[in-house]
Protein backbone atom coordinates (compact mmCIF):
# COMPACT_ATOMS: atom_id res chain seq x y z
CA UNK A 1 -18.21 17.06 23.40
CA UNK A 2 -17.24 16.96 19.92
CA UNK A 3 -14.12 15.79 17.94
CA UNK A 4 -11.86 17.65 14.91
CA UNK A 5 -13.65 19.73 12.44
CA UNK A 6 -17.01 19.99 14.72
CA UNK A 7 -19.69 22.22 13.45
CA UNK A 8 -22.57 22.63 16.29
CA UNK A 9 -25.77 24.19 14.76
CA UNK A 10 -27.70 26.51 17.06
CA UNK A 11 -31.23 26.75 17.06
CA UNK A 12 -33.66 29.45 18.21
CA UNK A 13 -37.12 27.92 17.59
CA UNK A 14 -40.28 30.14 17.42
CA UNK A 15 -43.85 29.93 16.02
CA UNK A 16 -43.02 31.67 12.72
CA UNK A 17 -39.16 32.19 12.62
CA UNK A 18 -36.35 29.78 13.56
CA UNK A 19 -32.99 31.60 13.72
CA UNK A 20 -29.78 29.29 13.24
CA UNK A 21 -26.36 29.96 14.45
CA UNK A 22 -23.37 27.78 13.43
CA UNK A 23 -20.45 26.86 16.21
CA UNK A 24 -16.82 25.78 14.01
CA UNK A 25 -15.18 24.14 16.99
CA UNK A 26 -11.93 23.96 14.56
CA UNK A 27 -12.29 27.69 14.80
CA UNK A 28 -13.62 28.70 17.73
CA UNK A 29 -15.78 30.52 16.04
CA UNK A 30 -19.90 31.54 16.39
CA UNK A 31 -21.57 33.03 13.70
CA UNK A 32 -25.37 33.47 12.82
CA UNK A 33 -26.30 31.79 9.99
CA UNK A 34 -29.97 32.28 9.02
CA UNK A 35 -33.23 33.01 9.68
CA UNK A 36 -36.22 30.59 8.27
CA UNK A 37 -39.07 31.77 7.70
CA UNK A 38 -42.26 29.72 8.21
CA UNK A 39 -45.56 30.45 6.81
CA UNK A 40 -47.75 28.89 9.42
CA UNK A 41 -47.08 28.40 13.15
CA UNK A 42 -47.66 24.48 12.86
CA UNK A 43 -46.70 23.32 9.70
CA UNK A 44 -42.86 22.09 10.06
CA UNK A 45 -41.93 20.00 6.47
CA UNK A 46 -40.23 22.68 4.62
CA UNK A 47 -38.31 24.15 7.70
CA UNK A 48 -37.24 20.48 8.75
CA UNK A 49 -36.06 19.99 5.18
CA UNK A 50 -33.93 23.36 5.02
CA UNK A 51 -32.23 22.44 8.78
CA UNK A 52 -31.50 19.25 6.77
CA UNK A 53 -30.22 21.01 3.76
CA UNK A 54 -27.51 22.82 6.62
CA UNK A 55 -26.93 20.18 7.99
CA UNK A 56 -25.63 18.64 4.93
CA UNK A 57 -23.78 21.12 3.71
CA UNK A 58 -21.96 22.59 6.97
CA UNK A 59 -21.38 19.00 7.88
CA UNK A 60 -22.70 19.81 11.57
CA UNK A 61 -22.00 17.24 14.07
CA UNK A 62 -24.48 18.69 16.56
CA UNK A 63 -27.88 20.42 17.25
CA UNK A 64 -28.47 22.46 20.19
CA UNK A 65 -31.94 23.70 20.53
CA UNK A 66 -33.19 26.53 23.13
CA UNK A 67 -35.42 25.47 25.78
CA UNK A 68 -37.77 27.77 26.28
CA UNK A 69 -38.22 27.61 30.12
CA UNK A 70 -40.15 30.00 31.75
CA UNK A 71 -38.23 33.13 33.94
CA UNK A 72 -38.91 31.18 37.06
CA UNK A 73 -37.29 27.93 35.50
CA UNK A 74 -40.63 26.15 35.34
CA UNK A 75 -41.85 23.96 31.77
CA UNK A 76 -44.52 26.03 29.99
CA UNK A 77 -46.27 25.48 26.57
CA UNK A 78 -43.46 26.85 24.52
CA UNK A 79 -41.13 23.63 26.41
CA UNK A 80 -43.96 21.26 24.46
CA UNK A 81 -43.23 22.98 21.11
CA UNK A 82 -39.63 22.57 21.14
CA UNK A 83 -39.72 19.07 22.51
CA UNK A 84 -42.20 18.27 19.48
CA UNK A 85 -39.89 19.94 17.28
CA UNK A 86 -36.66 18.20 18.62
CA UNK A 87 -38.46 15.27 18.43
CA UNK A 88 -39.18 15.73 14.45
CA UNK A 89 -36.01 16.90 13.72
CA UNK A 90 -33.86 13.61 15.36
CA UNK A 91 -36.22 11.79 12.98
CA UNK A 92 -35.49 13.26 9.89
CA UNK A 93 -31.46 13.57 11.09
CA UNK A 94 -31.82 9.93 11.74
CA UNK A 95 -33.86 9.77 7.86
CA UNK A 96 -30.57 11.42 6.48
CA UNK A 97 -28.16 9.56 8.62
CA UNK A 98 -29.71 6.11 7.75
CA UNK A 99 -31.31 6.34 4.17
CA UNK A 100 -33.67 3.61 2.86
CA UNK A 101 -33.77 2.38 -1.15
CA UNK A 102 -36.84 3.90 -1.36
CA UNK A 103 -35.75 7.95 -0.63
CA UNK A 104 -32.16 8.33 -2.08
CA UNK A 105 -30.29 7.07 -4.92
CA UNK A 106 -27.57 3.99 -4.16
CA UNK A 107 -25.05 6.49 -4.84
CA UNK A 108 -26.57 8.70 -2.15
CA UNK A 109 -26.86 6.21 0.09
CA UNK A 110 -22.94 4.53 -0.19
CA UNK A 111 -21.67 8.88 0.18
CA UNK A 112 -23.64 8.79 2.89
CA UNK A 113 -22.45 5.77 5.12
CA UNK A 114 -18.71 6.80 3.87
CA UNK A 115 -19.63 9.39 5.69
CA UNK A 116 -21.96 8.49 8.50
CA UNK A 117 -22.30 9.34 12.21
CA UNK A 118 -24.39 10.22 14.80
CA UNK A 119 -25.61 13.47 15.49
CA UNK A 120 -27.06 14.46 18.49
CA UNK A 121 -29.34 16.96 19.59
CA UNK A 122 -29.05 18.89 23.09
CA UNK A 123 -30.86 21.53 24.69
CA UNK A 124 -29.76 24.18 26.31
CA UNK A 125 -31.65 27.22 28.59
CA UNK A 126 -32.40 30.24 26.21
CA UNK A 127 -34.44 32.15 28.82
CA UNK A 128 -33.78 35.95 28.26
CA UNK A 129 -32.02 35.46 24.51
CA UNK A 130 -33.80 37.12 22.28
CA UNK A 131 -33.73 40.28 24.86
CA UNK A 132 -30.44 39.98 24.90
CA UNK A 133 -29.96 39.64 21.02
CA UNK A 134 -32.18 42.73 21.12
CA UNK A 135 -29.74 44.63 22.90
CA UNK A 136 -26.92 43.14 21.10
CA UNK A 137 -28.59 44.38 17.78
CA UNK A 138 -29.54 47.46 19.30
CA UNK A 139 -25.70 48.11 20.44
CA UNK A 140 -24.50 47.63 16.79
CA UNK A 141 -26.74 50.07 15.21
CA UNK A 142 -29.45 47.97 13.94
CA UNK A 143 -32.51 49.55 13.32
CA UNK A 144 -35.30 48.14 14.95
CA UNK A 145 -37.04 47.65 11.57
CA UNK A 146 -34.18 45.65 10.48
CA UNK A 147 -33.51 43.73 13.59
CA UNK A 148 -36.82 41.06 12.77
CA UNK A 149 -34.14 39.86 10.21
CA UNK A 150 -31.30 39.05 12.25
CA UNK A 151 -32.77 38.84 15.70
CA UNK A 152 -33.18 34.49 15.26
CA UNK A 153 -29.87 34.04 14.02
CA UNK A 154 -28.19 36.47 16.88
CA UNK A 155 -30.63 34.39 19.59
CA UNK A 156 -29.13 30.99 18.64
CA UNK A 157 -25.67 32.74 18.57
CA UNK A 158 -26.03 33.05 22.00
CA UNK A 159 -27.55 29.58 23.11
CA UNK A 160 -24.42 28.33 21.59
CA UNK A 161 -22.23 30.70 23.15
CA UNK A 162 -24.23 29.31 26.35
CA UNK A 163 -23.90 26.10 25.73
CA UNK A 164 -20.01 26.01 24.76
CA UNK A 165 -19.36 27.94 28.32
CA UNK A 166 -21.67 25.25 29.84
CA UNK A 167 -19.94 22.13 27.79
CA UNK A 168 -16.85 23.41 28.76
CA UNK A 169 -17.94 23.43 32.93
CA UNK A 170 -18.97 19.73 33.01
């Protein structure tokens, strides 16, 4: 699955928020990260550039995205969205993993193949998170008011926490 000093990056991806969760596999550890805010339901650029930006600087070495399937397992209109999404975000991974002349600096580009490898992107069932993150939330004494915040980030805590137990079975 992943080798020394892993960071996975969970993502919950919605119309107008995408909540990210960070997996250290050194640590064991899940944490929520952040929630991004998007301005209009299908305009991607700036969110793609701040997944980027945390990718970068977390130095993750995977993306798992929730897959929105519907409650009786089928592929509904949400599926499309993420796969679009995915889709644009393994291009602009791939942008930052293989950098032409044209969009970086040469020093960017010789820290970047020092550094260079493949990330990939999985998906993994989130049917039933954000309920769940809900209730999580709820069970800490988070106001609903205050749970819009936090209610992303807590979402893609748990598709990670899914996917590690489901990484770990295979």
């Amino acid at each position: 699955m992943h080798g020394d000093k892993a960071k996975i990056l969970g993502i919950d991806y919605g119309d107008f928020t995408i909540g990210l969760a960070i997996f250290d596999v050194e640590t064991d550890f899940i944490y929520p990260y952040k929630t991004i805010f998007r301005e209009k339901a299908n305009i991607l650029r700036k969110s793609l550039r701040e997944i980027i930006d945390v990718v970068k600087s977390e130095k993750i070495t995977e993306v798992v995205v929730g897959y929105p399937l519907n409650i009786n397992g089928s592929e509904g209109e949400r599926v499309a969205k993420v796969k679009i999404f995915a889709k644009m975000l393994n291009d602009k991974i791939t942008q930052y993993e293989n950098p032409t002349e044209s969009d970086t600096t040469s020093s960017d580009v010789a820290e970047n193949v020092a550094t260079n490898h493949h990330i990939t992107i999985h998906f993994q069932d989130e049917r039933l998170t954000t309920k769940e993150a809900s209730e999580i939330l709820s069970s800490r004494g988070i106001k609903k008011s205050e749970q819009k915040k936090l209610i992303d980030q807590v979402a893609a805590e748990i598709i990670l926490t899914d996917y590690k137990a489901s990484s770990h079975n295979k």
